[in-house]
Protein backbone atom coordinates (compact mmCIF):
# COMPACT_ATOMS: atom_id res chain seq x y z
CA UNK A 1 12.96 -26.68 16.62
CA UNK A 2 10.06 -24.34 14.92
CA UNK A 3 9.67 -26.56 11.85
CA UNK A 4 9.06 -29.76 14.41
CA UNK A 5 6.41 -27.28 16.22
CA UNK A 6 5.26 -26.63 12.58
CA UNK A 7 4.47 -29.92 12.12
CA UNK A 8 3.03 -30.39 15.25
CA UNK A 9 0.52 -27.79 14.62
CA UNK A 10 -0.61 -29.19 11.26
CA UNK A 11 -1.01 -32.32 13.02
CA UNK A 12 -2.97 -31.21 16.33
CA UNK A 13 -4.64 -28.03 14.66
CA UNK A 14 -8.58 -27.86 15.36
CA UNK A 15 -8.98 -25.94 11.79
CA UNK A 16 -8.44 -26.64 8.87
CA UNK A 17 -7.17 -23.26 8.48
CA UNK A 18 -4.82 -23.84 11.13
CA UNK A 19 -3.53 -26.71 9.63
CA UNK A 20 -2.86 -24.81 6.56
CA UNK A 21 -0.81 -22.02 8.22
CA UNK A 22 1.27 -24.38 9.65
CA UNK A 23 2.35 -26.07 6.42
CA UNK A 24 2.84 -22.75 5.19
CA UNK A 25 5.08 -21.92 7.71
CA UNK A 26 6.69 -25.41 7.54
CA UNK A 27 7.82 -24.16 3.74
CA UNK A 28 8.78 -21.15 4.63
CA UNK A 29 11.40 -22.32 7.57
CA UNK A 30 12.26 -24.41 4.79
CA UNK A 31 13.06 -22.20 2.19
CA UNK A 32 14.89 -19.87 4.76
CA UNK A 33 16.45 -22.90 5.65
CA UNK A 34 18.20 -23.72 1.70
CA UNK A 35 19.02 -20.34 1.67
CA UNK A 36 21.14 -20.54 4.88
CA UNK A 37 22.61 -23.87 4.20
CA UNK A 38 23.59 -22.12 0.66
CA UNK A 39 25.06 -19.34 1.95
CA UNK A 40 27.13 -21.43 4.70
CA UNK A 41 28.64 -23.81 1.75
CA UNK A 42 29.32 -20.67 -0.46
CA UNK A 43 26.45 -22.44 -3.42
CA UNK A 44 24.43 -19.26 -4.83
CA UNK A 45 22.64 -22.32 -6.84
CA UNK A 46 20.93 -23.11 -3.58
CA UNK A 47 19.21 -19.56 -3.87
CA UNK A 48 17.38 -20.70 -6.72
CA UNK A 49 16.26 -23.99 -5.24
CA UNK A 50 14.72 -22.08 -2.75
CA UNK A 51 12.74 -19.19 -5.06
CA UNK A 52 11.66 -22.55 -6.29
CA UNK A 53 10.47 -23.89 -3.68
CA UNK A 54 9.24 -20.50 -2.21
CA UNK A 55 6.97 -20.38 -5.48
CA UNK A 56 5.67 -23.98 -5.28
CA UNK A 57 4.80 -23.37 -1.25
CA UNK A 58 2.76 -20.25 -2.34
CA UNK A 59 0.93 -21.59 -5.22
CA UNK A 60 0.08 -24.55 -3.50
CA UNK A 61 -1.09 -23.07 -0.34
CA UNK A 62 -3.33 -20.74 -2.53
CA UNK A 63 -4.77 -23.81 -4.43
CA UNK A 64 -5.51 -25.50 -0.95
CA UNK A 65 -6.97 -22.66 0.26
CA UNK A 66 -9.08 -22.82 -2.63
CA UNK A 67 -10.68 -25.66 -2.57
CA UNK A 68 -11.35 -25.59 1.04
CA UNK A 69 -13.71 -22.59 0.45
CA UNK A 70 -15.51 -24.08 -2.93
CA UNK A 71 -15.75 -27.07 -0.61
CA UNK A 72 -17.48 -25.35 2.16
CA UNK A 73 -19.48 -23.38 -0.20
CA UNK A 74 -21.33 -26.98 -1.79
């Protein structure tokens, strides 16, 4: 239920920043999600899908981040 509300945030969100946040939080459900789902099925290889994943959703937010400000700064 949170990671459809997610995704209606990044979809209705005034700011950009908002926007962002949500997608960020999307991942995160997400990775707490693999990590559950893991656990349940007794698959510790799931854990490392989701540092994975947990890496790619915090580099990528930074990079977004990123070039919204050197955006707003031209």
């Amino acid at each position: 239920v949170t990671m459809v509300l997610a995704l209606a945030r990044a979809v209705v969100g005034r700011r950009l920043y908002d926007r962002i946040l949500a997608i960020n939080m999307f991942g995160t459900k997400t990775v707490v999600f693999i990590a559950i789902i893991g656990f349940l099925t007794g698959r510790p290889d799931f854990l490392d899908v989701a540092l994975v994943y947990a890496l790619i959703n915090f580099v990528s937010t930074v990079a977004v981040l990123r070039l919204s400000h050197y955006r707003e700064a031209m």
